[in-house]
C-alpha atoms as a PDB file:
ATOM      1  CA  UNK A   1       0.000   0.000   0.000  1.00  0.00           C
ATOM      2  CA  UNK A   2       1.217   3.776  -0.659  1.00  0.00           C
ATOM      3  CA  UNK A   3      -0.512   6.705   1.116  1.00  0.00           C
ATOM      4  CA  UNK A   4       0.095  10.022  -0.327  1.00  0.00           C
ATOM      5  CA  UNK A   5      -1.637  12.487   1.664  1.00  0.00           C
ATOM      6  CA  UNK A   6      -5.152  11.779   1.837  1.00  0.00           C
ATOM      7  CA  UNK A   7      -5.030   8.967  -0.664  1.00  0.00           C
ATOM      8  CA  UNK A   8      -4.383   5.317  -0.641  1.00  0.00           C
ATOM      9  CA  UNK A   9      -3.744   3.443  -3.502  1.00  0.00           C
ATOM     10  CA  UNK A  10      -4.129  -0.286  -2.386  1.00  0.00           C
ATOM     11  CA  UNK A  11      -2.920  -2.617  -4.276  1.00  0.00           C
ATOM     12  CA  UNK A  12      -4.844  -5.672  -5.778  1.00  0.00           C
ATOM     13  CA  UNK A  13      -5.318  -8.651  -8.523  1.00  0.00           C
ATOM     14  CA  UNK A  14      -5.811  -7.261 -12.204  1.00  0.00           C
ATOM     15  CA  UNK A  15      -8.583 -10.033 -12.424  1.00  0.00           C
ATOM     16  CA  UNK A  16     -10.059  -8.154  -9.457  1.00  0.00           C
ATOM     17  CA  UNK A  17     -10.534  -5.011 -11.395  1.00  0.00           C
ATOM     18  CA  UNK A  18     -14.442  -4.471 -12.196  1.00  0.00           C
ATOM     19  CA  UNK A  19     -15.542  -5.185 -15.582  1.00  0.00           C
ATOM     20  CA  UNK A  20     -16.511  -2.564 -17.644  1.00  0.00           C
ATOM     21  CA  UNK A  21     -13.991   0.018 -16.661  1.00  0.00           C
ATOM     22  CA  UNK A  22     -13.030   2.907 -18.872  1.00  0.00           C
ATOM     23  CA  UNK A  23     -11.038   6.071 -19.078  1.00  0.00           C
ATOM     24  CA  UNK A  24     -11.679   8.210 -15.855  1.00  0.00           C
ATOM     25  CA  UNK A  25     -11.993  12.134 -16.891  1.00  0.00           C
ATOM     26  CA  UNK A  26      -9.203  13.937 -16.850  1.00  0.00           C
ATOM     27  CA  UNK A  27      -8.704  17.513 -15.712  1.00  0.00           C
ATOM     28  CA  UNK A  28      -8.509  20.577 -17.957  1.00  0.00           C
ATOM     29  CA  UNK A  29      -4.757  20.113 -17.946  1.00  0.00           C
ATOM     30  CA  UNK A  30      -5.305  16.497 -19.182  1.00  0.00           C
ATOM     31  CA  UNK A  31      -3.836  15.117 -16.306  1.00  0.00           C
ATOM     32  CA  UNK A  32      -4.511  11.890 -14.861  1.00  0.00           C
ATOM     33  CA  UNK A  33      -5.788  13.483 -11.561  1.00  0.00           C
ATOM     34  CA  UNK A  34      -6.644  11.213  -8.106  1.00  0.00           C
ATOM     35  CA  UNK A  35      -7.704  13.646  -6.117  1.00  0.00           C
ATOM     36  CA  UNK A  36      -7.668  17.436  -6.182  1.00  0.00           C
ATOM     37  CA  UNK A  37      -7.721  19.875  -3.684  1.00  0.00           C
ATOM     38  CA  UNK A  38      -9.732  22.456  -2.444  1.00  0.00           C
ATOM     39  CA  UNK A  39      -8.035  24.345  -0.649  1.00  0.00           C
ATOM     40  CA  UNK A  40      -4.819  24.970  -2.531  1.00  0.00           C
ATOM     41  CA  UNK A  41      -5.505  23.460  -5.798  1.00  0.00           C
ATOM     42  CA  UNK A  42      -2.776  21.060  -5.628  1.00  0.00           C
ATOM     43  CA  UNK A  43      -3.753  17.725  -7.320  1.00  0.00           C
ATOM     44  CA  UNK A  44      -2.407  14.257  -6.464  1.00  0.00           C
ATOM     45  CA  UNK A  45      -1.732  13.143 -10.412  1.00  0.00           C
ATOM     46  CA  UNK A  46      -0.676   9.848 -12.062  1.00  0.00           C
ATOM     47  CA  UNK A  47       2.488  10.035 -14.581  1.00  0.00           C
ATOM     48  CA  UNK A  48       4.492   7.416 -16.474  1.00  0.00           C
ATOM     49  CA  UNK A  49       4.556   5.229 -19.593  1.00  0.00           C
ATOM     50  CA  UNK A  50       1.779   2.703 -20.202  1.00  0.00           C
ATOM     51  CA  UNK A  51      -0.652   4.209 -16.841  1.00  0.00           C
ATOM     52  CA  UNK A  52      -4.277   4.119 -16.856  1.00  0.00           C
ATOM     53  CA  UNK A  53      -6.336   6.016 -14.500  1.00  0.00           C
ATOM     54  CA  UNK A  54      -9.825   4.120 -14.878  1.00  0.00           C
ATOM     55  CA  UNK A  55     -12.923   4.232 -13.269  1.00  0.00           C
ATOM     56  CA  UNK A  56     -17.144   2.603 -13.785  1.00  0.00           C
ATOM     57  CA  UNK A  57     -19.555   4.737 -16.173  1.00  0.00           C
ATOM     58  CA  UNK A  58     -21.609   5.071 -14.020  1.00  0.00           C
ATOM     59  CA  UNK A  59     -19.095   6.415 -10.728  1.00  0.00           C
ATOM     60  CA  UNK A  60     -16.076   8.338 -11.786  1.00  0.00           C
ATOM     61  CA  UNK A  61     -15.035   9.149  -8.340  1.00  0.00           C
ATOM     62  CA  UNK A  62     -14.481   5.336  -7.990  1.00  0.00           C
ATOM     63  CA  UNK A  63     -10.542   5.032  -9.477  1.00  0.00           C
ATOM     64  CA  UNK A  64      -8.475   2.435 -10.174  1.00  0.00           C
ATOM     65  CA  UNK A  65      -5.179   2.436 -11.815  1.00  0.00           C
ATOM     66  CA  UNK A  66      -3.369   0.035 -14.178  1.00  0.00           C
ATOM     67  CA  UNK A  67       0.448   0.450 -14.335  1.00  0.00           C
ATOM     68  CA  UNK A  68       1.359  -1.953 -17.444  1.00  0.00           C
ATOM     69  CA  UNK A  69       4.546   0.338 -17.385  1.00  0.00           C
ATOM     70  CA  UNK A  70       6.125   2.064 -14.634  1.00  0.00           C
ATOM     71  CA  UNK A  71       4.040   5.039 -12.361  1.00  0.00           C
ATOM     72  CA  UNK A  72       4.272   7.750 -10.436  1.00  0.00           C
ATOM     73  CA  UNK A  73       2.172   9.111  -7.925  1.00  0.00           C
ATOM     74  CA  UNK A  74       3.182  12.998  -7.702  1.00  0.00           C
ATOM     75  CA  UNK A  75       2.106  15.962  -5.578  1.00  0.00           C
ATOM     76  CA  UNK A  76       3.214  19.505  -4.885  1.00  0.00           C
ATOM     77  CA  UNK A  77       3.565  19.086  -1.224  1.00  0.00           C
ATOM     78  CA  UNK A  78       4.503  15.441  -0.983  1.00  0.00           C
ATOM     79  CA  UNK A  79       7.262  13.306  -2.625  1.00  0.00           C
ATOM     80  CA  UNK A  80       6.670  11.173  -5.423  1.00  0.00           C
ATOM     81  CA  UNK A  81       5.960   7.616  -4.943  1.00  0.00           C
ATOM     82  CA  UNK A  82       6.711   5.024  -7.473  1.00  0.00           C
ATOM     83  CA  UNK A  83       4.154   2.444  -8.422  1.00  0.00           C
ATOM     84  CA  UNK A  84       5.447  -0.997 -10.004  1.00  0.00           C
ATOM     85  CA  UNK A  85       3.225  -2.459 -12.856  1.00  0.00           C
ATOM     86  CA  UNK A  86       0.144  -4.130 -11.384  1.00  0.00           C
ATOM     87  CA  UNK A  87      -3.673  -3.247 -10.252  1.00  0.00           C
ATOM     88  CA  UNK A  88      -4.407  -0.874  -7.853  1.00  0.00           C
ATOM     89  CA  UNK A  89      -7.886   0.366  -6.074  1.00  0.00           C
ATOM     90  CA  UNK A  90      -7.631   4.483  -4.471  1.00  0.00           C
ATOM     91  CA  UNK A  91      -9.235   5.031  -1.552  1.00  0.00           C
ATOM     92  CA  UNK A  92      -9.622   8.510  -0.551  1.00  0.00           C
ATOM     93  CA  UNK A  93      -9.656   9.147   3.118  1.00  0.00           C
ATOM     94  CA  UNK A  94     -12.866  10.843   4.790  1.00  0.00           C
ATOM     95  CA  UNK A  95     -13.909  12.673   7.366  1.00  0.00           C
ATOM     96  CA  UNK A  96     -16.933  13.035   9.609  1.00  0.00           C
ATOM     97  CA  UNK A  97     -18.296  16.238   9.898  1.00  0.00           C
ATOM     98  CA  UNK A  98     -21.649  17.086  11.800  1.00  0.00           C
ATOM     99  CA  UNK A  99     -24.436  15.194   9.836  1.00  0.00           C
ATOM    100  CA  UNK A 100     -22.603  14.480   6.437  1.00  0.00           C
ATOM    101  CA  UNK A 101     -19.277  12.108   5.931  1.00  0.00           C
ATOM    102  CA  UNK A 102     -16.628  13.829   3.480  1.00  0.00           C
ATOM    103  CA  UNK A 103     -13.757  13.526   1.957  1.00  0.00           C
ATOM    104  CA  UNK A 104     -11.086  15.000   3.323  1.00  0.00           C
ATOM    105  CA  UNK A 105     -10.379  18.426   1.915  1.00  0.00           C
ATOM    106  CA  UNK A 106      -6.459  19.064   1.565  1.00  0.00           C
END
């Protein structure tokens, strides 16, 4: 597992991936982008040769990434993290706040 910040990218069998998967949205940078925040505008982003940032139709805030190459994790504030080729599942980490659960804004 690799935390960066307020996300976890878990790591997990590529036959566990969820069928159907395609191309999450990217930003209007055309970054691969995991999580963004709000406060500063700083964006956890995905980089490297043969990456997929992927996600269901139907939920794009449900990511998953697919490293056939090599990957990167990056972020202003945080070091990189490498990511060797595999499956992975991101789990963004929330918070309670009085009558709602969030995610965590950064």
């Amino acid at each position: 597992m690799h935390r960066q910040g307020d996300v976890l990218v878990v790591p997990i069998a590529p036959a566990d991936l969820p069928p159907g998967l395609i191309d999450a949205p990217r930003d209007r940078r055309h970054r691969m982008v995991l999580a963004l925040g709000e406060a500063t505008g700083h964006a956890h982003v995905l980089t490297g040769e043969r990456v997929a940032l992927l996600s269901p139709p139907e939920e794009p805030d449900r990511l998953y990434l697919l490293i056939e190459g090599y990957g990167r994790l990056v972020h202003e504030e945080h070091g990189p993290i490498s990511l060797t080729p595999g499956a992975y599942r991101v789990v963004r980490q929330r918070e309670y706040f009085p009558g709602a659960i969030r995610f965590v804004a950064d």
